[in-house]
C-alpha atoms as a PDB file:
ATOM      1  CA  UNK A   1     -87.821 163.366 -33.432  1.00  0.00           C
ATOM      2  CA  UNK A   2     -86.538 161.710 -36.569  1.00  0.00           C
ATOM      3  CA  UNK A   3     -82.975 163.050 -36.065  1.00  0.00           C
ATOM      4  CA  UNK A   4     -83.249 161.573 -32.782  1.00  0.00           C
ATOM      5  CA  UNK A   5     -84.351 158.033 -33.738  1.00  0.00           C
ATOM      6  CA  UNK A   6     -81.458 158.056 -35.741  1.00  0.00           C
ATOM      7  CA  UNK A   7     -78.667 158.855 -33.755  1.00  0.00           C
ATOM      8  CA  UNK A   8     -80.072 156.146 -31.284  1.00  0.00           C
ATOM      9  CA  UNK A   9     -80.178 153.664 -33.772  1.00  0.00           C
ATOM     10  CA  UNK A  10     -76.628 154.315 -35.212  1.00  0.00           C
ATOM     11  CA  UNK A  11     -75.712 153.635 -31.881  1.00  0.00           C
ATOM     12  CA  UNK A  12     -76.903 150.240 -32.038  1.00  0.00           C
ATOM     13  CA  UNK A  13     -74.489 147.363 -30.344  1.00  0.00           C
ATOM     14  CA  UNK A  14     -71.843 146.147 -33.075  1.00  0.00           C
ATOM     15  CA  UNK A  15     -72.858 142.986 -33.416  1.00  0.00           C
ATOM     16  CA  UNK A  16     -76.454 143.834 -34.525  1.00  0.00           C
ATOM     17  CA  UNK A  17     -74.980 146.330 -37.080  1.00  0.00           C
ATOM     18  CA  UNK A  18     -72.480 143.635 -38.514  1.00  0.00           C
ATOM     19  CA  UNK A  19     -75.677 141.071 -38.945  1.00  0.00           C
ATOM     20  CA  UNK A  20     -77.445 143.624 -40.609  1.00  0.00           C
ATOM     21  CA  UNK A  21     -74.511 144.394 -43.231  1.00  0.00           C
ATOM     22  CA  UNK A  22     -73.920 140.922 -43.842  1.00  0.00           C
ATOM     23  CA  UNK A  23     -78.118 140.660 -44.896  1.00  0.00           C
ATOM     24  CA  UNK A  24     -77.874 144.014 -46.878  1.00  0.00           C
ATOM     25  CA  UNK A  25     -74.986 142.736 -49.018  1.00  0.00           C
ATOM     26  CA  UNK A  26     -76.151 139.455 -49.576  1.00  0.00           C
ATOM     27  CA  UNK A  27     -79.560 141.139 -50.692  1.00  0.00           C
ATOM     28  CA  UNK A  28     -77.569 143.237 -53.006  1.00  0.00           C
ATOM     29  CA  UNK A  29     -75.589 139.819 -53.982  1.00  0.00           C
ATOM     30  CA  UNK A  30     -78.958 137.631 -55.061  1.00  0.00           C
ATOM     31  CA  UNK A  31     -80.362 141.025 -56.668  1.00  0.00           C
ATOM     32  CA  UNK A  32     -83.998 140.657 -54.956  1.00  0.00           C
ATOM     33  CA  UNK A  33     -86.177 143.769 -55.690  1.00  0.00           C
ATOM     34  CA  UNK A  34     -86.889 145.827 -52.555  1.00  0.00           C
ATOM     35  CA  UNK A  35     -89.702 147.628 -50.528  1.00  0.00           C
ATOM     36  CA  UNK A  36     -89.922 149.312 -47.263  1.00  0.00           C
ATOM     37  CA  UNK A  37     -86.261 149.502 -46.410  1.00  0.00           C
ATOM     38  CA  UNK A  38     -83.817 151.715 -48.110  1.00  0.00           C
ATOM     39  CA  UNK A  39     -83.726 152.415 -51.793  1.00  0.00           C
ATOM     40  CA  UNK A  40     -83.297 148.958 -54.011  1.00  0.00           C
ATOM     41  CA  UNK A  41     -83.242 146.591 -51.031  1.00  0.00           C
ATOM     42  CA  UNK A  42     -86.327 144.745 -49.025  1.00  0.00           C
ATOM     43  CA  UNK A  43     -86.141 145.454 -45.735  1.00  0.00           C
ATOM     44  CA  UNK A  44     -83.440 143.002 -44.608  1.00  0.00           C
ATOM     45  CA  UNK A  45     -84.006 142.510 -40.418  1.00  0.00           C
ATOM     46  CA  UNK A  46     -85.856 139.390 -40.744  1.00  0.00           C
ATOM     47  CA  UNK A  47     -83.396 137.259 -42.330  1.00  0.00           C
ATOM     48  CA  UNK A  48     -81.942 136.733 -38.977  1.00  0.00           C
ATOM     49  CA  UNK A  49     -82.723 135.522 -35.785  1.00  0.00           C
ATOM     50  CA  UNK A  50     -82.708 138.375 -33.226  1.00  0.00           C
ATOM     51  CA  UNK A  51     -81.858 138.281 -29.041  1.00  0.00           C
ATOM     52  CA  UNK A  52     -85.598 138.681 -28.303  1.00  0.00           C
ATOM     53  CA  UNK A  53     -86.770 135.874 -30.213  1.00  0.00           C
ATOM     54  CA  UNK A  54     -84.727 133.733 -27.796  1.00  0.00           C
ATOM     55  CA  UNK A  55     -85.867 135.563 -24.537  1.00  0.00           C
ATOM     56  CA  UNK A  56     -89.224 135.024 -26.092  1.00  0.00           C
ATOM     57  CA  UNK A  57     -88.927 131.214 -26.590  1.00  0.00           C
ATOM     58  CA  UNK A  58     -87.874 130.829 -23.018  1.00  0.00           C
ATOM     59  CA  UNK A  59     -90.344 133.145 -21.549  1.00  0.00           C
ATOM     60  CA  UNK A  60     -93.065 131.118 -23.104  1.00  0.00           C
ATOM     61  CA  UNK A  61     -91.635 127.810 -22.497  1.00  0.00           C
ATOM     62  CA  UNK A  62     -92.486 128.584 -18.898  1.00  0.00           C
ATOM     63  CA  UNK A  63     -95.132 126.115 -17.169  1.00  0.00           C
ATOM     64  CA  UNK A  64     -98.017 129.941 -16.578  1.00  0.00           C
ATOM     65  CA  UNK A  65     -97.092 131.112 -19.834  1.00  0.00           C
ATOM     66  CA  UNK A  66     -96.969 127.766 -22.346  1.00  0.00           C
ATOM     67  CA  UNK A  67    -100.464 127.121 -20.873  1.00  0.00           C
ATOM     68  CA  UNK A  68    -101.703 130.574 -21.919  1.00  0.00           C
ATOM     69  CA  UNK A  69    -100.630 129.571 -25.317  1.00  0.00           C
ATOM     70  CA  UNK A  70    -102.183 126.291 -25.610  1.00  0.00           C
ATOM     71  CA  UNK A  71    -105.255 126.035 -27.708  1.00  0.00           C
ATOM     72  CA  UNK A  72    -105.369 129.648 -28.529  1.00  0.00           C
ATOM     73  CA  UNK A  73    -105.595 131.417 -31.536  1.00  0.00           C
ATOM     74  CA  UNK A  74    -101.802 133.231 -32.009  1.00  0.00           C
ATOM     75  CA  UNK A  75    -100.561 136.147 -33.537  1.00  0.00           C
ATOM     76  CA  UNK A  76     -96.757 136.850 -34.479  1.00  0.00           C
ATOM     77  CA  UNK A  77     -96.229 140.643 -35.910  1.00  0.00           C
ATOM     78  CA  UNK A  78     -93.548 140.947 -37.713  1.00  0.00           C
ATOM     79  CA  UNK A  79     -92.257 137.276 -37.495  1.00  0.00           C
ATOM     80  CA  UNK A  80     -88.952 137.462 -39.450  1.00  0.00           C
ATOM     81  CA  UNK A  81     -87.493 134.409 -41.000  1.00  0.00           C
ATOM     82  CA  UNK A  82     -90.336 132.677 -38.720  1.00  0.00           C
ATOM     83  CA  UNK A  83     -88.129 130.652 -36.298  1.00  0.00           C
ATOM     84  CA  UNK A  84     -89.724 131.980 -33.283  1.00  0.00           C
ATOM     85  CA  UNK A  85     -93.072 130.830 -34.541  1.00  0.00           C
ATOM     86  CA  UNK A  86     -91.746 127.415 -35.391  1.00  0.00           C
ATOM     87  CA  UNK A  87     -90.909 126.858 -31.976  1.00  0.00           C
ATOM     88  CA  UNK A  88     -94.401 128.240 -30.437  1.00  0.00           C
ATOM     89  CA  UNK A  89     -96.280 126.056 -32.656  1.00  0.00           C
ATOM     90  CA  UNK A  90     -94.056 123.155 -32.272  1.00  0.00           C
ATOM     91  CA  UNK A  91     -93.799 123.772 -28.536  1.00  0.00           C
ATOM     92  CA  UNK A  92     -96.901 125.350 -27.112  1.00  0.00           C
ATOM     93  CA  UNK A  93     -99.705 123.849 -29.290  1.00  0.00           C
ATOM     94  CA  UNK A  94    -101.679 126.563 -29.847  1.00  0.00           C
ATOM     95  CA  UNK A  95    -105.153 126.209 -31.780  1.00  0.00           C
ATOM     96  CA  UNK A  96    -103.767 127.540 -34.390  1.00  0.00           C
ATOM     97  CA  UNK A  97    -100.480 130.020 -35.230  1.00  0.00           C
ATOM     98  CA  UNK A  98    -100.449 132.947 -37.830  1.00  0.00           C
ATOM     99  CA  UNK A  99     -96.893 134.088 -38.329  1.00  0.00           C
ATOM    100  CA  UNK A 100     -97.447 137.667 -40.528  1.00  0.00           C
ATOM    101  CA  UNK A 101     -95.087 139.660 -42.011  1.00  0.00           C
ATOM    102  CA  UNK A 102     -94.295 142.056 -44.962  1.00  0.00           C
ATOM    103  CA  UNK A 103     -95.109 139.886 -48.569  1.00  0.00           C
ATOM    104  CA  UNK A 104     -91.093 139.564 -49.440  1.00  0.00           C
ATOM    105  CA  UNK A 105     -90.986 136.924 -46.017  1.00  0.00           C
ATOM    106  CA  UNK A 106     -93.689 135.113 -46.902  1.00  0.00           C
ATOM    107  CA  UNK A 107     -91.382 132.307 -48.223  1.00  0.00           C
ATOM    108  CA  UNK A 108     -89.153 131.976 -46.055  1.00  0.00           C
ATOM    109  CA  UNK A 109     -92.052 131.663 -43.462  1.00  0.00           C
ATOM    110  CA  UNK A 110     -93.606 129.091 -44.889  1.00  0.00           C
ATOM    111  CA  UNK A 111     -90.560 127.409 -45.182  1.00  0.00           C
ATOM    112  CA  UNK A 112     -89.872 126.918 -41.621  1.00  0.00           C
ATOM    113  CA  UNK A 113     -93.434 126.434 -40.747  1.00  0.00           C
ATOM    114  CA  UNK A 114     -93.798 124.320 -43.580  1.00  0.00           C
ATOM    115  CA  UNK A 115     -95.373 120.728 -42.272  1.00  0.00           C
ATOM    116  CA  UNK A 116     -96.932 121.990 -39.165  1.00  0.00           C
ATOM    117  CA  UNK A 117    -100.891 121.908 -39.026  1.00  0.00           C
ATOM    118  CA  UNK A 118    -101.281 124.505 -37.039  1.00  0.00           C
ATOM    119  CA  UNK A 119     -99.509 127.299 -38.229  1.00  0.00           C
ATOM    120  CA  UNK A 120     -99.439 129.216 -41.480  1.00  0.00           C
ATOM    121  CA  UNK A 121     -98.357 132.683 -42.924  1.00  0.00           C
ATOM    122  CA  UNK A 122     -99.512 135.502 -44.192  1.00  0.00           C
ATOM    123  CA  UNK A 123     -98.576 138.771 -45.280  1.00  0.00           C
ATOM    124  CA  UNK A 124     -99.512 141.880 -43.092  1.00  0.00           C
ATOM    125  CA  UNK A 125     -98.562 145.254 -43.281  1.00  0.00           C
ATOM    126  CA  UNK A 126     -99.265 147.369 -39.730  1.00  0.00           C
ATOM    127  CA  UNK A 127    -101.859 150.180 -39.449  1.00  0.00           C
ATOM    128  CA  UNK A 128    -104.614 148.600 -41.135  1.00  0.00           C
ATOM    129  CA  UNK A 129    -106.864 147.744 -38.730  1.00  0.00           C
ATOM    130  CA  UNK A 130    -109.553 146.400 -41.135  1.00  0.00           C
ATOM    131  CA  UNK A 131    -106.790 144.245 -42.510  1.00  0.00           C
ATOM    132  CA  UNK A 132    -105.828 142.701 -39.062  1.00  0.00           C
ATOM    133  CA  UNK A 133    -109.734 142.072 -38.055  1.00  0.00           C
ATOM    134  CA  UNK A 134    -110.027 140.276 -41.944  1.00  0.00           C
ATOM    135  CA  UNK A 135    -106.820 138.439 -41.264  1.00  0.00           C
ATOM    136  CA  UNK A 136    -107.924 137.001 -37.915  1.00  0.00           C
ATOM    137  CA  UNK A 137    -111.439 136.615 -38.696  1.00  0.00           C
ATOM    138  CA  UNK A 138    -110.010 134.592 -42.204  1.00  0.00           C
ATOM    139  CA  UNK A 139    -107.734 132.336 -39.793  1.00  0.00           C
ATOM    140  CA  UNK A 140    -109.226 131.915 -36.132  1.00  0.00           C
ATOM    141  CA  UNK A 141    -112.784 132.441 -36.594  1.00  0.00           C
ATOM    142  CA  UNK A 142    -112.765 135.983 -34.604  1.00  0.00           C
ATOM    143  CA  UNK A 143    -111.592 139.380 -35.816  1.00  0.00           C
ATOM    144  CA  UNK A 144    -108.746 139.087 -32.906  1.00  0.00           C
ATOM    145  CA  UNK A 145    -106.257 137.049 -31.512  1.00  0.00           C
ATOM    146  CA  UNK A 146    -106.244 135.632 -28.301  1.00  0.00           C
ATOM    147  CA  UNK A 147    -102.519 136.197 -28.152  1.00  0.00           C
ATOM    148  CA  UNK A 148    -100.121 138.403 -29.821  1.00  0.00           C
ATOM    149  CA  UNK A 149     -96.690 138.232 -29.969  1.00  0.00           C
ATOM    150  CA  UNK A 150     -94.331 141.097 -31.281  1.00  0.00           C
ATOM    151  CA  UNK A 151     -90.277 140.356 -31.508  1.00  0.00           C
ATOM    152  CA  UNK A 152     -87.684 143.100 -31.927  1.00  0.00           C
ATOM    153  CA  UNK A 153     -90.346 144.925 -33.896  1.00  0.00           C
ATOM    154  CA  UNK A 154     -88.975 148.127 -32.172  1.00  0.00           C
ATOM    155  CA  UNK A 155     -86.895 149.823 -34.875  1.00  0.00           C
ATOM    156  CA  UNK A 156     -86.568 152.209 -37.536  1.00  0.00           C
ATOM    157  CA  UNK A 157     -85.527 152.742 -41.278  1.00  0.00           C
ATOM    158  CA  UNK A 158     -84.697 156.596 -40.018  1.00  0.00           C
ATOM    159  CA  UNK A 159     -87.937 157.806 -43.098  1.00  0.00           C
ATOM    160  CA  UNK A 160     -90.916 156.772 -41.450  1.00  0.00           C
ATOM    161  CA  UNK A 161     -92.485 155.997 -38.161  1.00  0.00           C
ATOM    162  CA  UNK A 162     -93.108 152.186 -38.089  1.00  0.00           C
ATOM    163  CA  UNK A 163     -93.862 151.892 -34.145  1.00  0.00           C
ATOM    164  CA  UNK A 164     -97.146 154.057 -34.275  1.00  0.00           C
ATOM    165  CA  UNK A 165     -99.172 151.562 -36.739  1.00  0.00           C
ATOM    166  CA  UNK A 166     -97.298 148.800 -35.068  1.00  0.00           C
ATOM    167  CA  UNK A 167     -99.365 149.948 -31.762  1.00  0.00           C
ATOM    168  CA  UNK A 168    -103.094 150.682 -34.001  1.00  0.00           C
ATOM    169  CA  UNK A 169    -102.215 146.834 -35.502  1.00  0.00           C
ATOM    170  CA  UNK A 170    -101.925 145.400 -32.025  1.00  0.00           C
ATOM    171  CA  UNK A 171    -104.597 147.016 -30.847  1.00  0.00           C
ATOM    172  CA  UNK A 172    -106.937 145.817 -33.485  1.00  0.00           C
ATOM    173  CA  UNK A 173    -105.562 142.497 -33.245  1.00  0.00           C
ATOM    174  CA  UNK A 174    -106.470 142.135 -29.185  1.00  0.00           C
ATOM    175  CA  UNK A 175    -109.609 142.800 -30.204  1.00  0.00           C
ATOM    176  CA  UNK A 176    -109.485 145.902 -27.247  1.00  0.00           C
ATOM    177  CA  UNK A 177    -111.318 148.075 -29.309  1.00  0.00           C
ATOM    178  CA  UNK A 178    -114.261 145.924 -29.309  1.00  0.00           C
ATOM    179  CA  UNK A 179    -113.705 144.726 -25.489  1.00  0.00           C
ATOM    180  CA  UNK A 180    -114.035 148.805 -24.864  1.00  0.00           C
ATOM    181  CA  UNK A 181    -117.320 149.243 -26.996  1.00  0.00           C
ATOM    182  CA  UNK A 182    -119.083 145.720 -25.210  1.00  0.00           C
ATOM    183  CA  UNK A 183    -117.918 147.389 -21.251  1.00  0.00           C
ATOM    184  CA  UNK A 184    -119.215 150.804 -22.441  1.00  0.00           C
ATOM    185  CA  UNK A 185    -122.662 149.000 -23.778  1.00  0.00           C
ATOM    186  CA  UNK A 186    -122.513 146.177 -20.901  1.00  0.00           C
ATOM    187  CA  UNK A 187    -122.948 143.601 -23.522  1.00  0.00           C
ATOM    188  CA  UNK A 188    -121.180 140.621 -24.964  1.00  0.00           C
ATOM    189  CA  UNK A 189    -118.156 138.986 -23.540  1.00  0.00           C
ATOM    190  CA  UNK A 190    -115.022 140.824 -22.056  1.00  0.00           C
ATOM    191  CA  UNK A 191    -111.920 139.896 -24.321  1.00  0.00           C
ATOM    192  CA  UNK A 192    -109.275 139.258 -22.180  1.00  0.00           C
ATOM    193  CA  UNK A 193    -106.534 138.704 -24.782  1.00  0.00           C
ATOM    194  CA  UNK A 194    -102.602 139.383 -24.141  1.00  0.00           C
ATOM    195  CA  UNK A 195     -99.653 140.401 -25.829  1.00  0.00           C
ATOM    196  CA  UNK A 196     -96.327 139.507 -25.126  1.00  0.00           C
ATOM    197  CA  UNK A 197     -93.254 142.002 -26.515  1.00  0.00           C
ATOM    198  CA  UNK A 198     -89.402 141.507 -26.777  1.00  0.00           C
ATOM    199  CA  UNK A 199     -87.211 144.181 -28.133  1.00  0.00           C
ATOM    200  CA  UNK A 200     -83.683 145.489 -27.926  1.00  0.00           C
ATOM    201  CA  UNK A 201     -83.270 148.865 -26.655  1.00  0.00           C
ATOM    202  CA  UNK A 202     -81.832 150.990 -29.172  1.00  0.00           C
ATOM    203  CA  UNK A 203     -83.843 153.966 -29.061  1.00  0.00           C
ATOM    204  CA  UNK A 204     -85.667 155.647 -25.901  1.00  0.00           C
ATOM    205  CA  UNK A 205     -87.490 158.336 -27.922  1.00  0.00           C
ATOM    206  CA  UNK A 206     -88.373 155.950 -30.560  1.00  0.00           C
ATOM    207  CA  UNK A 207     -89.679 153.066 -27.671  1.00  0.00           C
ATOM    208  CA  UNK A 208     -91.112 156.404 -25.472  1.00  0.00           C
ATOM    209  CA  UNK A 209     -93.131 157.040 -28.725  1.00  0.00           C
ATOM    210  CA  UNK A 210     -94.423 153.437 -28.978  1.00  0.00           C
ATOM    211  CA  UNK A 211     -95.362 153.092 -25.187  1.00  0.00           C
ATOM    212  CA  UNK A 212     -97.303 156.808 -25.692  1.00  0.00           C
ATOM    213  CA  UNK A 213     -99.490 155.618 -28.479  1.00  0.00           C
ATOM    214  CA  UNK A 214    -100.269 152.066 -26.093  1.00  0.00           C
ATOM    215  CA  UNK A 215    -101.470 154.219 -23.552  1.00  0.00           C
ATOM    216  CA  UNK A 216    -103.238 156.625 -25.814  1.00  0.00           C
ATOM    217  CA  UNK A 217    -105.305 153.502 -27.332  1.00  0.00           C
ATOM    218  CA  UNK A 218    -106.164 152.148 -23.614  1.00  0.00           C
ATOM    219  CA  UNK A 219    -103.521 149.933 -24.037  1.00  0.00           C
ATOM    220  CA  UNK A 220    -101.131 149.037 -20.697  1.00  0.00           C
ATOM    221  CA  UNK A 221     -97.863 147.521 -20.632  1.00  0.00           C
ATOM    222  CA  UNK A 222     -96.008 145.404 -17.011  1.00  0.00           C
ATOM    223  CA  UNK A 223     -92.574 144.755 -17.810  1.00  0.00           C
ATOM    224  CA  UNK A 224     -91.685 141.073 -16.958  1.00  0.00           C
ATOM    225  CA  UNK A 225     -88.396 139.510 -15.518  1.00  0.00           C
ATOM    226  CA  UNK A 226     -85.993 137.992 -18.085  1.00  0.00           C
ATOM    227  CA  UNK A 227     -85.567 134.159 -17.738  1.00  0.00           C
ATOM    228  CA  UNK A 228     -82.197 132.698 -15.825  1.00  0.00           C
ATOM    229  CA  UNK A 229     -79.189 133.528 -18.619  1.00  0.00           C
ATOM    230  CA  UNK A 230     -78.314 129.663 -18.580  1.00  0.00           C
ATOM    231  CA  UNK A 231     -82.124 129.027 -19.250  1.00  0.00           C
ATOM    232  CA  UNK A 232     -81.284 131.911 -22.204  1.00  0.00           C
ATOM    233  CA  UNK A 233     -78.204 129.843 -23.203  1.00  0.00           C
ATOM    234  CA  UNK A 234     -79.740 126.260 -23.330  1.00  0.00           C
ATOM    235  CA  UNK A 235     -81.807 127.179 -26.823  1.00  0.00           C
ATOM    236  CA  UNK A 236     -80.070 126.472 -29.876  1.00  0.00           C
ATOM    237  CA  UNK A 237     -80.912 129.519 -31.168  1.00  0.00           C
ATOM    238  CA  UNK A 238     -79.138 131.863 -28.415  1.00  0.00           C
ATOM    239  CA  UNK A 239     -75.957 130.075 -29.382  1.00  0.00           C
ATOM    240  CA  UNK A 240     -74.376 133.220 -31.648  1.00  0.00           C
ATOM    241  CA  UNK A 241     -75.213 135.866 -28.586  1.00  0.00           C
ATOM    242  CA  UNK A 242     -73.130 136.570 -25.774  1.00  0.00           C
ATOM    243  CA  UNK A 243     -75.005 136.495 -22.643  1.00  0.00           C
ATOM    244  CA  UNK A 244     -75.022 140.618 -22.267  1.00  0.00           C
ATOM    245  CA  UNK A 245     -77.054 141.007 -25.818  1.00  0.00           C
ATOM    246  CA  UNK A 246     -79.462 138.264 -24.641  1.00  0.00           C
ATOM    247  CA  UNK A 247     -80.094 139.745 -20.850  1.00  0.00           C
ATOM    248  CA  UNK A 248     -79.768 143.585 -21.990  1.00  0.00           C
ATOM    249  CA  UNK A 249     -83.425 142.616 -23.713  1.00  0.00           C
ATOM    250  CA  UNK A 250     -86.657 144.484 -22.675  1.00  0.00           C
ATOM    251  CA  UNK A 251     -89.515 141.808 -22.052  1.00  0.00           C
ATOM    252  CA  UNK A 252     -93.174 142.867 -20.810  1.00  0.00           C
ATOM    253  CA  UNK A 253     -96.983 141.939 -21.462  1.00  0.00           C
ATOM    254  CA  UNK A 254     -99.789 144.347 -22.896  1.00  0.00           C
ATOM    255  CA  UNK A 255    -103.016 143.957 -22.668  1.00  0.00           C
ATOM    256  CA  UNK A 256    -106.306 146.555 -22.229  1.00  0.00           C
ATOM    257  CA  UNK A 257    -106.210 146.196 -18.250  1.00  0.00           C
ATOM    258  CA  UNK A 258    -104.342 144.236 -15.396  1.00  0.00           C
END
């Protein structure tokens, strides 16, 4: 399976591979100490703004989906240099925003959500389920999100499998678990809470593997229709894509039923 994973992902497009060099040497350049990624460097895909973050921004800047955002509690997983959650929080005024990440991003997140009431950062590893109810229940009042939103979190460092406790993390953080145990004992509220997912496809094993271990947790995923490519275009951020990275992007919703 591993062997797999990484031929896929060494047959990533060329322009994601020349953004990630450029990241790994200037990691090497400023001399930062490193976890989670290869040996000596931090775990470098966050320093850039990905395709999906700018299918994501469009997506939710529709009329349906902005409201679904607005006054909720919101969850990014693995939110990168955090300019995705800048624009939800500016742009969908949710209750309140929790961009999360590993602890080497936390700066950089705060950075860009620095000034904005609503949102804040934190540092979040996945597969820690007790970690994602304290997190939530620490930031929104309830040990779960009302939405979740996941952005190019699809990949891997070829050592580990990342997408498996990415899957337990969401889980825990739609609260399904706990919608499950109220239908089972026909008490307390239904949580009807959403996800919404943008990744590159770089790997089909490696995104099989991730969709198997949704299903296997109750989970179910509806792929959604990419915005217009000129809607794509119009964002600032979509500027240094060419319009076949932004529309080869997978886009769908998760949540524990339809």
């Amino acid at each position: 399976h591993l062997a797999a994973v990484a031929i896929c992902e060494r047959q990533s497009c060329v322009s994601q591979i020349i953004r990630l060099t450029f990241a790994l040497i200037a990691r090497m350049a400023i001399g930062q100490a490193a976890v989670g990624w290869f040996p000596g460097l931090q775990d470098p895909t966050g320093d850039c703004t990905w395709p999906p973050a700018v299918v994501l921004m469009a997506h939710l800047s529709q009329s349906r989906t902005k409201a679904l955002l607005h006054n909720k509690s919101v969850l990014e997983l693995g939110a990168g240099n955090g300019s995705l959650a800048k624009f939800l929080a500016l742009n969908s005024q949710p209750r309140k925003l929790l961009a999360t990440d590993l602890p080497h991003r936390l700066k950089d997140l705060r950075n860009a959500l620095h000034g904005i009431a609503a949102a804040d950062a934190a540092a979040l590893g996945w597969g820690d389920v007790d970690a994602v109810k304290m997190i939530c229940k620490e930031h929104f009042g309830t040990p779960y999100a009302e939405v979740v939103i996941i952005s190019d979190c699809l990949y891997t460092n070829w050592v580990e499998d990342s997408v498996a406790p990415l899957a337990l993390t969401l889980n825990a953080a739609l609260g399904a678990d706990a919608d499950r145990a109220a239908r089972q004992k026909q008490v307390g509220p239904e949580v009807n809470n959403v996800a919404f997912l943008a990744y590159l496809p770089r790997c089909k094993p490696l995104e099989a593997h991730f969709f198997d271990c949704l299903k296997n947790q109750g989970l179910q995923s509806m792929p959604l229709r990419l915005p217009e490519s000129y809607v794509l275009k119009s964002f600032e951020d979509a500027r240094d894509f060419g319009e076949d990275e932004l529309l080869a992007v997978r886009l769908c919703e998760i949540s524990a039923g339809f």
